[in-house]
C-alpha atoms as a PDB file:
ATOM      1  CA  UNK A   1       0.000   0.000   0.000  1.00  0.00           C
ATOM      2  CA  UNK A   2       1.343   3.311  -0.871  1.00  0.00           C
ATOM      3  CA  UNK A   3      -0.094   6.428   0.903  1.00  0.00           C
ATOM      4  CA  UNK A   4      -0.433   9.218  -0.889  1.00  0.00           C
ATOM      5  CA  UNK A   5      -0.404  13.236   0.104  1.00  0.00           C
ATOM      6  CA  UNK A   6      -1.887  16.212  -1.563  1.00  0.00           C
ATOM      7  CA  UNK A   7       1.271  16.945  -3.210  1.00  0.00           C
ATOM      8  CA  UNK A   8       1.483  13.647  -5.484  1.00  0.00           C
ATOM      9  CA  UNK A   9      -2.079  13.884  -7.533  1.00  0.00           C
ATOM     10  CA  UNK A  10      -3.551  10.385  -7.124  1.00  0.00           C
ATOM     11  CA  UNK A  11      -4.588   8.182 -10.702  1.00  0.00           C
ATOM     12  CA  UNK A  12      -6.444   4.956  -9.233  1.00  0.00           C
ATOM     13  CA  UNK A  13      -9.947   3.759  -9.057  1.00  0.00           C
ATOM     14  CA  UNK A  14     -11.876   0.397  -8.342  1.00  0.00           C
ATOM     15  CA  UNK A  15     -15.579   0.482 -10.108  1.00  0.00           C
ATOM     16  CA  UNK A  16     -18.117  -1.449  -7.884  1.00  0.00           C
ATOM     17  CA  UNK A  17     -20.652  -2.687 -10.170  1.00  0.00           C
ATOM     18  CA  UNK A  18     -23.779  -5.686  -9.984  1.00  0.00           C
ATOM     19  CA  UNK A  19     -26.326  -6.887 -12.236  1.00  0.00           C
ATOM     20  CA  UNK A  20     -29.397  -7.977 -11.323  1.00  0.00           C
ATOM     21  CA  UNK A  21     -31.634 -10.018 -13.623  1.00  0.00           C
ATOM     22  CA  UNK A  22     -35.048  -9.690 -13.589  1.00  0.00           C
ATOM     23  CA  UNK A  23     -36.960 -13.603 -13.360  1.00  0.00           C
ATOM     24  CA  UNK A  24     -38.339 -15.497 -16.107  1.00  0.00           C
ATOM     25  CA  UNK A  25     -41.986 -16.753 -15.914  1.00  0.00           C
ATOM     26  CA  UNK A  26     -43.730 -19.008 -18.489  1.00  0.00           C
ATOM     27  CA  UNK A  27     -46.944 -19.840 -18.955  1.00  0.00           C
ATOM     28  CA  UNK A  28     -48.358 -17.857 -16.306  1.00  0.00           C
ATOM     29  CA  UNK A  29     -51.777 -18.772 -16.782  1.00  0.00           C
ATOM     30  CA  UNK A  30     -51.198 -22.115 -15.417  1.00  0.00           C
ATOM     31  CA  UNK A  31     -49.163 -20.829 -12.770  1.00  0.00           C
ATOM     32  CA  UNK A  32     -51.499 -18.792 -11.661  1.00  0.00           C
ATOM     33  CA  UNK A  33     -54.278 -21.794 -12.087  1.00  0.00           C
ATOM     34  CA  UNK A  34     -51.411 -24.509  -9.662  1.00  0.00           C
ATOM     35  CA  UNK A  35     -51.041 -21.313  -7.420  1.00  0.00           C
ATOM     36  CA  UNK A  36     -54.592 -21.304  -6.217  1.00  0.00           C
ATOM     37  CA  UNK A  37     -55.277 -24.456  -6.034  1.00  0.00           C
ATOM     38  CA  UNK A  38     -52.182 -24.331  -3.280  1.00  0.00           C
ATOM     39  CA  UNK A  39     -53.612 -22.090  -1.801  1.00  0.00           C
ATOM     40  CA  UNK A  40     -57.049 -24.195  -1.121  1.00  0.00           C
ATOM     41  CA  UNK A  41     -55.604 -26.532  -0.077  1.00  0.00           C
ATOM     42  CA  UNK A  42     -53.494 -25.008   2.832  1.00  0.00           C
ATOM     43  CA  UNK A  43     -56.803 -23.369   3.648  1.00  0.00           C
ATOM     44  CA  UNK A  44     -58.206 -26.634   3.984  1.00  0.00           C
ATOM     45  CA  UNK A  45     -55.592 -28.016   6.180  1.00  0.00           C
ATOM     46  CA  UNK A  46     -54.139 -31.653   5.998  1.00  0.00           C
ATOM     47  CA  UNK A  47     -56.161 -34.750   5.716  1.00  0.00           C
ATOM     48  CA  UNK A  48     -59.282 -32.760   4.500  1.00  0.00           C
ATOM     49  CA  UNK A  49     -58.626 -34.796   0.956  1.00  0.00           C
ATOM     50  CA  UNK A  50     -58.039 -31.676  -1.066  1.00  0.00           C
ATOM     51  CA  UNK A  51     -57.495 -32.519  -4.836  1.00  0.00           C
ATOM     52  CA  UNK A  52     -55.582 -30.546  -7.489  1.00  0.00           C
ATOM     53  CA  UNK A  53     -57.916 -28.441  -9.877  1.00  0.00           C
ATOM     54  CA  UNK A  54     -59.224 -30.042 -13.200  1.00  0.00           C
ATOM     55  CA  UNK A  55     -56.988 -27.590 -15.863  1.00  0.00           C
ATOM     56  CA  UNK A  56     -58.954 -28.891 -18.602  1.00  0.00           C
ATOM     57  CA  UNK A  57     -60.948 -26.128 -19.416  1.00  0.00           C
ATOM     58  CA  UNK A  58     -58.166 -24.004 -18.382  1.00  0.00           C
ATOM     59  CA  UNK A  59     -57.616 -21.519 -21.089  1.00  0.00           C
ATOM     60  CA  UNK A  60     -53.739 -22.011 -21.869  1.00  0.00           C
ATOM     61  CA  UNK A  61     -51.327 -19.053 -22.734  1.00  0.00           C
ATOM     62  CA  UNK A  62     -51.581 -17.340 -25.579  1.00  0.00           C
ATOM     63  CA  UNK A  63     -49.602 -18.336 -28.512  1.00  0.00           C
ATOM     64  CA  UNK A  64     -46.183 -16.896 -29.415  1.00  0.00           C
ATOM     65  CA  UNK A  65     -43.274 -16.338 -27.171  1.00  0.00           C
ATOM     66  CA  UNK A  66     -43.716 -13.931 -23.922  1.00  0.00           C
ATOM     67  CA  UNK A  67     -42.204 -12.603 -20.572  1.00  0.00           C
ATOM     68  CA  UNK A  68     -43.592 -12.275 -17.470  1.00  0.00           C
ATOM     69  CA  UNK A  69     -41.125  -9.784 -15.201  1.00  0.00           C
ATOM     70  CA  UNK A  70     -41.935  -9.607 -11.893  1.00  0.00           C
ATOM     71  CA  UNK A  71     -39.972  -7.310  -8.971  1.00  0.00           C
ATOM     72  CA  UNK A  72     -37.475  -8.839  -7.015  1.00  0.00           C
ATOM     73  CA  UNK A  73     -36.929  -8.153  -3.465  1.00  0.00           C
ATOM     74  CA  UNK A  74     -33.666  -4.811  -3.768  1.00  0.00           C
ATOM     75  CA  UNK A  75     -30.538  -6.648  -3.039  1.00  0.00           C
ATOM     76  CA  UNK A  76     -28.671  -4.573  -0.508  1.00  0.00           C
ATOM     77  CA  UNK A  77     -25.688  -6.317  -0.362  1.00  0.00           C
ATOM     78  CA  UNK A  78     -22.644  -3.928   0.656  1.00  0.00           C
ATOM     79  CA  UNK A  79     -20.340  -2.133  -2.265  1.00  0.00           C
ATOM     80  CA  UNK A  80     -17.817  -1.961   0.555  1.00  0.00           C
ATOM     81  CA  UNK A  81     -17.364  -2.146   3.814  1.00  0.00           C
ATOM     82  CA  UNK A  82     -14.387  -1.584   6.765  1.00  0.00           C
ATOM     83  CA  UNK A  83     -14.647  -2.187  11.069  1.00  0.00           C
ATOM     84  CA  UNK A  84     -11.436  -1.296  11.174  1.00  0.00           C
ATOM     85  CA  UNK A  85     -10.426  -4.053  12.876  1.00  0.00           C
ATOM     86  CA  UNK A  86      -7.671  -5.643   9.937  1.00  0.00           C
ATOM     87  CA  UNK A  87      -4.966  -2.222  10.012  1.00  0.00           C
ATOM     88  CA  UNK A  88      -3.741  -3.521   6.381  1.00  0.00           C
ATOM     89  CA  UNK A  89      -7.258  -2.892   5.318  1.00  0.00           C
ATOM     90  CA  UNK A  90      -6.333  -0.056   2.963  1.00  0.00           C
ATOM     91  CA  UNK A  91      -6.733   3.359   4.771  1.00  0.00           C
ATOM     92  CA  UNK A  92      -3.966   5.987   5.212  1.00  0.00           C
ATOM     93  CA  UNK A  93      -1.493   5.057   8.302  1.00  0.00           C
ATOM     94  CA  UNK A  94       0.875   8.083   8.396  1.00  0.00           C
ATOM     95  CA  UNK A  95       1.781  10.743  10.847  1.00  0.00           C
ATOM     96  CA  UNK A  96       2.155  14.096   9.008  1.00  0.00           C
ATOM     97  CA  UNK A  97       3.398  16.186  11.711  1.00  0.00           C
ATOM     98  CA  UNK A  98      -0.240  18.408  11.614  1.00  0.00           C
ATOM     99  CA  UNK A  99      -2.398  14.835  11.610  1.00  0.00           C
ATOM    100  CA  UNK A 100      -1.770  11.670  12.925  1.00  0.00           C
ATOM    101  CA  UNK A 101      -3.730   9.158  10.810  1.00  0.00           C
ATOM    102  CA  UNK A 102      -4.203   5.451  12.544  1.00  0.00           C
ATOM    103  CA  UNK A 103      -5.652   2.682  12.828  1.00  0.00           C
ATOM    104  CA  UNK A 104      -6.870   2.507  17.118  1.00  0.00           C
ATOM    105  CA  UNK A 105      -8.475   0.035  18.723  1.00  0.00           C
ATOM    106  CA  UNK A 106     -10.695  -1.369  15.821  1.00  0.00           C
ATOM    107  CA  UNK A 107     -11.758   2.482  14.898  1.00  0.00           C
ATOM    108  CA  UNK A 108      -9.679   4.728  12.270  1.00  0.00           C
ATOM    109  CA  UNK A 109      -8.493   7.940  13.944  1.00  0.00           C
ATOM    110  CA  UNK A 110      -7.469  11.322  12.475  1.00  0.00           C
ATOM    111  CA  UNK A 111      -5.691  13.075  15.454  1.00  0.00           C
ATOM    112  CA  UNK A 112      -5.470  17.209  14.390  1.00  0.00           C
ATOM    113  CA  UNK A 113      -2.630  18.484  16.323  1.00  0.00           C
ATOM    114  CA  UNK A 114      -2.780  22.053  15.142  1.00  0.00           C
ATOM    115  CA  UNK A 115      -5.843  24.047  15.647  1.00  0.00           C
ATOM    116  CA  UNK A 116      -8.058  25.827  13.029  1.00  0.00           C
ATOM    117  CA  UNK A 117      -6.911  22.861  10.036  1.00  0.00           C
ATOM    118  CA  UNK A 118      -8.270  20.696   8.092  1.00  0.00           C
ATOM    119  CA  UNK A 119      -7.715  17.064   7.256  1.00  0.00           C
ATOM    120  CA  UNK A 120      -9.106  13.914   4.595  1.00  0.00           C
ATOM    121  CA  UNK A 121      -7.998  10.567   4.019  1.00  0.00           C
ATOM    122  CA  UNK A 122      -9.755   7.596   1.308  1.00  0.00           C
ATOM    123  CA  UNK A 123      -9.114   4.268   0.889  1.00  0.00           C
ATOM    124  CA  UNK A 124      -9.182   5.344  -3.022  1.00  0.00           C
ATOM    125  CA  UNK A 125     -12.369   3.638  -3.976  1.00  0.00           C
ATOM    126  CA  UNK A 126     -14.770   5.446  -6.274  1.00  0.00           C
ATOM    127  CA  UNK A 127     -18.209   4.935  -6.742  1.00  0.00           C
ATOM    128  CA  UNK A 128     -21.398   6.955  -8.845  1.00  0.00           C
ATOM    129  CA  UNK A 129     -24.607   6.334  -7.685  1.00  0.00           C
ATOM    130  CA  UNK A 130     -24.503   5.145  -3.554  1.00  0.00           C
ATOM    131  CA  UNK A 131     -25.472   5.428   0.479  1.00  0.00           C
ATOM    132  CA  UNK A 132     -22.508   6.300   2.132  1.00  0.00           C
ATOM    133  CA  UNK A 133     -22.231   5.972   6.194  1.00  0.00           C
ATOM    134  CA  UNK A 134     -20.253   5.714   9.322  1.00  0.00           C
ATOM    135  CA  UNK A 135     -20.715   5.998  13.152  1.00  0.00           C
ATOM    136  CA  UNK A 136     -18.043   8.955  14.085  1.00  0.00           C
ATOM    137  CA  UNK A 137     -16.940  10.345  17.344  1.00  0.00           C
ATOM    138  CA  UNK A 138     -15.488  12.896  19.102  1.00  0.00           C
ATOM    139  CA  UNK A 139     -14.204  11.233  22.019  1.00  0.00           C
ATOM    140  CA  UNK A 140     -12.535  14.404  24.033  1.00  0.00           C
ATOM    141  CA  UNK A 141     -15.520  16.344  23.256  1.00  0.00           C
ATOM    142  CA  UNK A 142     -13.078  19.094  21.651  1.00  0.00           C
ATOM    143  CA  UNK A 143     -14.587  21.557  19.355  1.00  0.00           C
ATOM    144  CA  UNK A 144     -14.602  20.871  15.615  1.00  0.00           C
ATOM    145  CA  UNK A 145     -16.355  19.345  12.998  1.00  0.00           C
ATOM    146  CA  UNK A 146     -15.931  15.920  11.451  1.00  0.00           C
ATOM    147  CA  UNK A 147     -17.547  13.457   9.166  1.00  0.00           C
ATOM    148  CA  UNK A 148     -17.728  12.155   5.635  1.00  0.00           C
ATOM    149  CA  UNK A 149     -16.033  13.150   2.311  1.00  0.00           C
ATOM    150  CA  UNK A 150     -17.626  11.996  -1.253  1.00  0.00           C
ATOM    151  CA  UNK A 151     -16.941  13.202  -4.776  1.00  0.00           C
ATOM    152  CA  UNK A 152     -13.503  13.131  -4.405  1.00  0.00           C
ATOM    153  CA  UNK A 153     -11.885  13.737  -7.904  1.00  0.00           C
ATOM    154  CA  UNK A 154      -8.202  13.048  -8.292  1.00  0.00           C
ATOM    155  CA  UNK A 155      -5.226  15.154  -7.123  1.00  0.00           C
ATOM    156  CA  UNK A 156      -8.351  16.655  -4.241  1.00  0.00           C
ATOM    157  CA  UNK A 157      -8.525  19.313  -6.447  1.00  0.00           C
ATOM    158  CA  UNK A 158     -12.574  19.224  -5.918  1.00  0.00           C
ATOM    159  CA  UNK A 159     -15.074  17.029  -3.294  1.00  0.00           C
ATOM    160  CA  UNK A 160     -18.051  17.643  -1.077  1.00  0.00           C
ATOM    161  CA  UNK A 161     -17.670  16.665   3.179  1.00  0.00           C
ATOM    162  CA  UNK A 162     -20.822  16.356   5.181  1.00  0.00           C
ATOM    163  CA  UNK A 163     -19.361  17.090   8.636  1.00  0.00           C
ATOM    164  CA  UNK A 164     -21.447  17.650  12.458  1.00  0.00           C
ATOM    165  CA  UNK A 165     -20.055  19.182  16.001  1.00  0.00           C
ATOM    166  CA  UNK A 166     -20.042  18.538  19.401  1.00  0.00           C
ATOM    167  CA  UNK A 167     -22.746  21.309  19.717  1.00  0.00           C
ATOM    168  CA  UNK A 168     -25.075  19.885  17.109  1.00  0.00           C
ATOM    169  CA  UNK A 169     -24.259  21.869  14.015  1.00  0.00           C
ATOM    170  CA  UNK A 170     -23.912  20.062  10.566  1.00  0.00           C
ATOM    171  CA  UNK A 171     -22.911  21.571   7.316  1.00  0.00           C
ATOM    172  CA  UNK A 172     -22.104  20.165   3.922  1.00  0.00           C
ATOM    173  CA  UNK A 173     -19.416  21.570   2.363  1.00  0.00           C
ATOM    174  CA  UNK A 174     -18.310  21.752  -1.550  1.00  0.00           C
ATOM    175  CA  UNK A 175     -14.639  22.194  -2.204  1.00  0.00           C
ATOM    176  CA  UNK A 176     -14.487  23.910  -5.502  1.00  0.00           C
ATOM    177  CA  UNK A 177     -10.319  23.207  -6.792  1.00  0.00           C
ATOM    178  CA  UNK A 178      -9.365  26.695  -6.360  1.00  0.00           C
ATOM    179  CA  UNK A 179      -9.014  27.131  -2.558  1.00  0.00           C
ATOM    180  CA  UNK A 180     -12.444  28.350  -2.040  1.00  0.00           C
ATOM    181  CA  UNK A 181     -15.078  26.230  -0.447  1.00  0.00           C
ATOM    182  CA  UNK A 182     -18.824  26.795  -0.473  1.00  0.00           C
ATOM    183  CA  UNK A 183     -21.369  26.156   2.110  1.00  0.00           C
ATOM    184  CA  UNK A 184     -23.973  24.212   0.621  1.00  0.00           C
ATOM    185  CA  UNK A 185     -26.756  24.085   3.644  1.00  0.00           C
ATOM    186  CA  UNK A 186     -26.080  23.851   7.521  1.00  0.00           C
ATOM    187  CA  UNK A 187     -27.754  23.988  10.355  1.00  0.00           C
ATOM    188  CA  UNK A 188     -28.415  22.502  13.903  1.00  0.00           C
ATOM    189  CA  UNK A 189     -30.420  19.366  14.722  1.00  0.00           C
ATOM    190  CA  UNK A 190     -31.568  17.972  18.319  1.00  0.00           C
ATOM    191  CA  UNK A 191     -30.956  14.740  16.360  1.00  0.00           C
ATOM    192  CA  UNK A 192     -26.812  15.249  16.444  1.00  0.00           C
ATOM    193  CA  UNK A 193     -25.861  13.699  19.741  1.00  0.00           C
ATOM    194  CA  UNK A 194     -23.306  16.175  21.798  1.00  0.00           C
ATOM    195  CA  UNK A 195     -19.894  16.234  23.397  1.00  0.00           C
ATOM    196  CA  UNK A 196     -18.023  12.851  22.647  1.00  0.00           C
ATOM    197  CA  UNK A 197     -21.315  10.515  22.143  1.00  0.00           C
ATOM    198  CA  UNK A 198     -21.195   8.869  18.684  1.00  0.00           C
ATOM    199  CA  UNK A 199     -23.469  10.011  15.481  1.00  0.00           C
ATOM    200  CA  UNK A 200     -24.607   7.696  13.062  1.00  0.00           C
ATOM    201  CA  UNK A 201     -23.843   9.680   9.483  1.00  0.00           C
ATOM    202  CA  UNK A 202     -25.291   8.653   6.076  1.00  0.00           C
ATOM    203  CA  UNK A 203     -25.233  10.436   2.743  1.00  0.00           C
ATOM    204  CA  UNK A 204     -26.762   9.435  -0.123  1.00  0.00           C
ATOM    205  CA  UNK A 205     -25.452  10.499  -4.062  1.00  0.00           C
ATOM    206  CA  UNK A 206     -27.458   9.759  -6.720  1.00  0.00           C
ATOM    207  CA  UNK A 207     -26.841  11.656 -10.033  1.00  0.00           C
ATOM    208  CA  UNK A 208     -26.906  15.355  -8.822  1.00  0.00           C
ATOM    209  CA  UNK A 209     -29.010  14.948  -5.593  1.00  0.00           C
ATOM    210  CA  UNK A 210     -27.253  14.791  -1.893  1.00  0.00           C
ATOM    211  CA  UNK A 211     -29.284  13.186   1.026  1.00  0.00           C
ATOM    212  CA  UNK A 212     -27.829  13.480   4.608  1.00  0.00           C
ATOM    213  CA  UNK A 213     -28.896  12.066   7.877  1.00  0.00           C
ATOM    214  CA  UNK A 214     -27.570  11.560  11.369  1.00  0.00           C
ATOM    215  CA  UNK A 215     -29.415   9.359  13.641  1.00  0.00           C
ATOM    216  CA  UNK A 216     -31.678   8.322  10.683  1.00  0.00           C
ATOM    217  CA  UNK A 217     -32.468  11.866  10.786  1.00  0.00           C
ATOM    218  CA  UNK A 218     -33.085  12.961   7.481  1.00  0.00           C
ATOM    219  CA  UNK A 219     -31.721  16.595   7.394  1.00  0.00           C
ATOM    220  CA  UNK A 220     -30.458  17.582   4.171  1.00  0.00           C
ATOM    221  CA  UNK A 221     -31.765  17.188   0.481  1.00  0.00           C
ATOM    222  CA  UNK A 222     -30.418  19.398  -2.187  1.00  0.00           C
ATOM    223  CA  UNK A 223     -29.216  18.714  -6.073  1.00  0.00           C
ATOM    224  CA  UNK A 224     -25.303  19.819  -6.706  1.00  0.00           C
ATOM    225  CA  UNK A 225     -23.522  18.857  -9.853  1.00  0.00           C
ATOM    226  CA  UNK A 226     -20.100  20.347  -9.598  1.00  0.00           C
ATOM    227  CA  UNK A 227     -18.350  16.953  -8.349  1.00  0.00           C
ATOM    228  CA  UNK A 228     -20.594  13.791 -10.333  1.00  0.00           C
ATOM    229  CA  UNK A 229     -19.817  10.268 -11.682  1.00  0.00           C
ATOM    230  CA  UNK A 230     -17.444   7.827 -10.282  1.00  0.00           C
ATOM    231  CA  UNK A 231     -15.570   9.700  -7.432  1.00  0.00           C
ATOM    232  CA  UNK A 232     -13.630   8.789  -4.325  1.00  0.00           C
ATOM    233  CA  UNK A 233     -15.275   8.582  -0.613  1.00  0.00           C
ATOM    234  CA  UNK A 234     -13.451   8.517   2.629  1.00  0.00           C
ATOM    235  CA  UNK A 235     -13.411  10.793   5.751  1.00  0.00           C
ATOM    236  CA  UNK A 236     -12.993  14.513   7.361  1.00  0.00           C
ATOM    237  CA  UNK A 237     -12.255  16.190  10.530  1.00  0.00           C
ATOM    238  CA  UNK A 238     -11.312  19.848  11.122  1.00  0.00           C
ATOM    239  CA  UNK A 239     -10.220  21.386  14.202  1.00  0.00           C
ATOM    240  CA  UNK A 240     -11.315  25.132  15.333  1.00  0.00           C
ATOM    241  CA  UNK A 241      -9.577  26.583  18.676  1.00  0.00           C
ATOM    242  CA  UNK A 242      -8.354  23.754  20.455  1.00  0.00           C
ATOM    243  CA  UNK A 243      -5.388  21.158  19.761  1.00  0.00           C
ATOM    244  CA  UNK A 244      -5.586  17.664  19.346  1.00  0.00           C
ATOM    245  CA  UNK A 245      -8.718  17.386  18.347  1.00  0.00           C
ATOM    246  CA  UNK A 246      -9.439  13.660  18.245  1.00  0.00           C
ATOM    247  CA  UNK A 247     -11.833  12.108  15.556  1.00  0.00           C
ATOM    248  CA  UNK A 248     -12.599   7.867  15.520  1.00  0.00           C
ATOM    249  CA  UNK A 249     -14.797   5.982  12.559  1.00  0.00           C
ATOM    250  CA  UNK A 250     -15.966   2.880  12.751  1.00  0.00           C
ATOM    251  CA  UNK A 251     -18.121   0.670  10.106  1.00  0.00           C
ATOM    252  CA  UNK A 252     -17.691   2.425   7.354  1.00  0.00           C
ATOM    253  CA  UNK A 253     -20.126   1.141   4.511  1.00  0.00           C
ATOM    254  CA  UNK A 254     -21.408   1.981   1.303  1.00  0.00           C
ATOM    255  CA  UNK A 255     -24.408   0.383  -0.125  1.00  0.00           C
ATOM    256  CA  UNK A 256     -26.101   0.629  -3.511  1.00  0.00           C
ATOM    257  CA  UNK A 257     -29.655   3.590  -3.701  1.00  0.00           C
ATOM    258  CA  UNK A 258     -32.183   2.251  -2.201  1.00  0.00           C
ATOM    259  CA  UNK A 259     -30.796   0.621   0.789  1.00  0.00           C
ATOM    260  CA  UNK A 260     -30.110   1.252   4.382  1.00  0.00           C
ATOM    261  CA  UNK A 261     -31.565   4.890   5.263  1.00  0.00           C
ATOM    262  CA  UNK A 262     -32.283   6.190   1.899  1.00  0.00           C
ATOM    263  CA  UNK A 263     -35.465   3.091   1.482  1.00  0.00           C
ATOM    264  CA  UNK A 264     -36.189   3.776   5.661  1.00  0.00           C
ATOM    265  CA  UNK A 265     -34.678   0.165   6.045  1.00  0.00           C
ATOM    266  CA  UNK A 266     -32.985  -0.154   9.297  1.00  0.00           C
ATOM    267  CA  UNK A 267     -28.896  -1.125   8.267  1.00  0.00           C
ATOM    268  CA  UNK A 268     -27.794  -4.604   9.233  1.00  0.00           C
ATOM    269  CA  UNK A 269     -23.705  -4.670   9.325  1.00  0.00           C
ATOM    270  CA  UNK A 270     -22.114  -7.217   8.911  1.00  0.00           C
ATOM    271  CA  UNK A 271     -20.231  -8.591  11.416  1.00  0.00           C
ATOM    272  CA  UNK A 272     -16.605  -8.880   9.667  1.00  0.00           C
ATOM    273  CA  UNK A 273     -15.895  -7.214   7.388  1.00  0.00           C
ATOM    274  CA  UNK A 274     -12.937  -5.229   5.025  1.00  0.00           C
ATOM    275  CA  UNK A 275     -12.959  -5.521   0.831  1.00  0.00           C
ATOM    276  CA  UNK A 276     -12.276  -8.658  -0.875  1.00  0.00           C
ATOM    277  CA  UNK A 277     -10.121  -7.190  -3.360  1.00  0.00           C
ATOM    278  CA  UNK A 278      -7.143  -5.669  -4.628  1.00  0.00           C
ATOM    279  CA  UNK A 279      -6.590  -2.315  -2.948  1.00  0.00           C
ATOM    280  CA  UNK A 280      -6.008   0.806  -4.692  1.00  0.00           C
ATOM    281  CA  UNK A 281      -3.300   3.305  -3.794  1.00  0.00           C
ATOM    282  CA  UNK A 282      -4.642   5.648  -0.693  1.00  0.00           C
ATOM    283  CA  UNK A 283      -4.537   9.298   0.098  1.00  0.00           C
ATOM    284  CA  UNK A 284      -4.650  12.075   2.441  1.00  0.00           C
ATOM    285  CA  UNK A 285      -4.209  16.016   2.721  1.00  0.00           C
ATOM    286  CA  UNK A 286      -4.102  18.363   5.710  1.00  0.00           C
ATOM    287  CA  UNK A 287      -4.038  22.108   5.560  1.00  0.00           C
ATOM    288  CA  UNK A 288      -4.447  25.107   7.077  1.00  0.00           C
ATOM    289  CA  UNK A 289      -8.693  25.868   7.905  1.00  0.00           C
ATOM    290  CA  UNK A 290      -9.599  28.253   5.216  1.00  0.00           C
ATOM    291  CA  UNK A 291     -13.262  28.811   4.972  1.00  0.00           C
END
């Protein structure tokens, strides 16, 4: 694994794809005809004597070649996932002076050493069209912000973070390439959990639109198409007044649209975890606060 800084512009993606394939019915008359008749007979309970339906006047299918789709139940199997409990797992392990990135405990930390900067590390997977979330915490309570970054295009030079406080406050933030950043919508929610308890965070991309929740909280919904298509995720912390602020993620998981919190399903993690495949090349950046 090779970790890579701001100043070396990153070239390295993994594309998470599936296919689902819709099933094939024939002759759904008779199907239909046997399905009743099953039916009847459960109804009836055993030893009643319940005897298949006569299908001969059963009008049969019409003639020619046909498909019958129906829906299948959404698949919501996980486009990645990380506990952080295997430290070769593919995340940034480096102390830059500023930030301490590290694997602690079965948690991934970003320690910010300096106050009023700002820090992000990914794995270096991309994906389009997602749910992203993560339990984060704030264990010493320390003022700051800290959460998840998405849309990452190569080199940093442009992504969004969706980051809370200790006080409640959330914000999503757009990084536009040229050192300027734009608030996109914040706010305060009785739903963000204070001082160093730990906040569920989710955010859903799909095409332009940006979904985020803490707690299962929806709190944000907004369309944004500077940073689209298949872009790096990973995480964010930023420190105000005080020193070492301390950040910790755990369970890090992206799922396909239409899982988790973005269908009101309640997320089942699994209980081991970390990607069954090669690992890309990872990166991180720290700078001075500037917004």
């Amino acid at each position: 694994m090779h970790t890579e800084r701001v100043s070396t512009p990153s070239a390295f993606s993994v594309r998470s794809t599936s296919n689902r394939r819709p099933a094939l019915i024939a002759i759904l008359a008779l199907a239909l005809a046997v399905t009743g008749w099953i039916l009847t007979a459960g109804a009836a309970g055993a030893g009643t004597g319940a005897q298949a339906p006569d299908l001969a006047g059963v009008d049969g299918p019409p003639s020619g070649d046909f498909l019958v789709y129906l829906p299948l139940a959404n698949s919501c199997q996980n486009l990645y996932f990380d506990d952080f409990g295997n430290p070769n797992s593919g995340w940034p392990a480096d102390d830059v002076g500023s930030v301490l990135f590290q694997y602690l405990g079965g948690e991934y930390r970003l320690l910010m050493r300096n106050t009023n900067w700002w820090a992000g590390s990914t794995p270096g997977f991309d994906f389009t069209s997602y749910l992203l979330q993560a339990s984060v915490r704030n264990p010493t309570a320390k003022d700051g912000s800290y959460g998840l970054l998405f849309g990452r295009k190569t080199g940093w030079v442009g992504f969004y973070t969706f980051e809370v406080g200790p006080d409640g406050s959330y914000v999503i933030w757009r990084y536009n390439g040229n050192g300027s950043w734009t608030p996109l919508d914040f706010g305060s929610s009785a739903a963000i959990k204070g001082g160093s308890a730990s906040n569920l965070l989710a955010v859903e991309r799909n095409g332009i639109g940006i979904r985020a929740w803490v707690n299962g909280v929806l709190l944000i919904d907004l369309n944004d198409g500077a940073h689209t298509g298949g872009l790096d995720v990973g995480v964010t912390a930023t420190s105000f007044g005080e020193a070492n602020l301390d950040v910790r993620f755990d369970n890090y998981t992206v799922l396909p649209i239409g899982c988790g919190l973005s269908s009101g399903e309640q997320l089942q993690l699994p209980t081991t975890g970390n990607p069954a495949v090669d690992l890309p090349d990872s990166s991180v950046i720290d700078a001075p606060m500037q917004r």
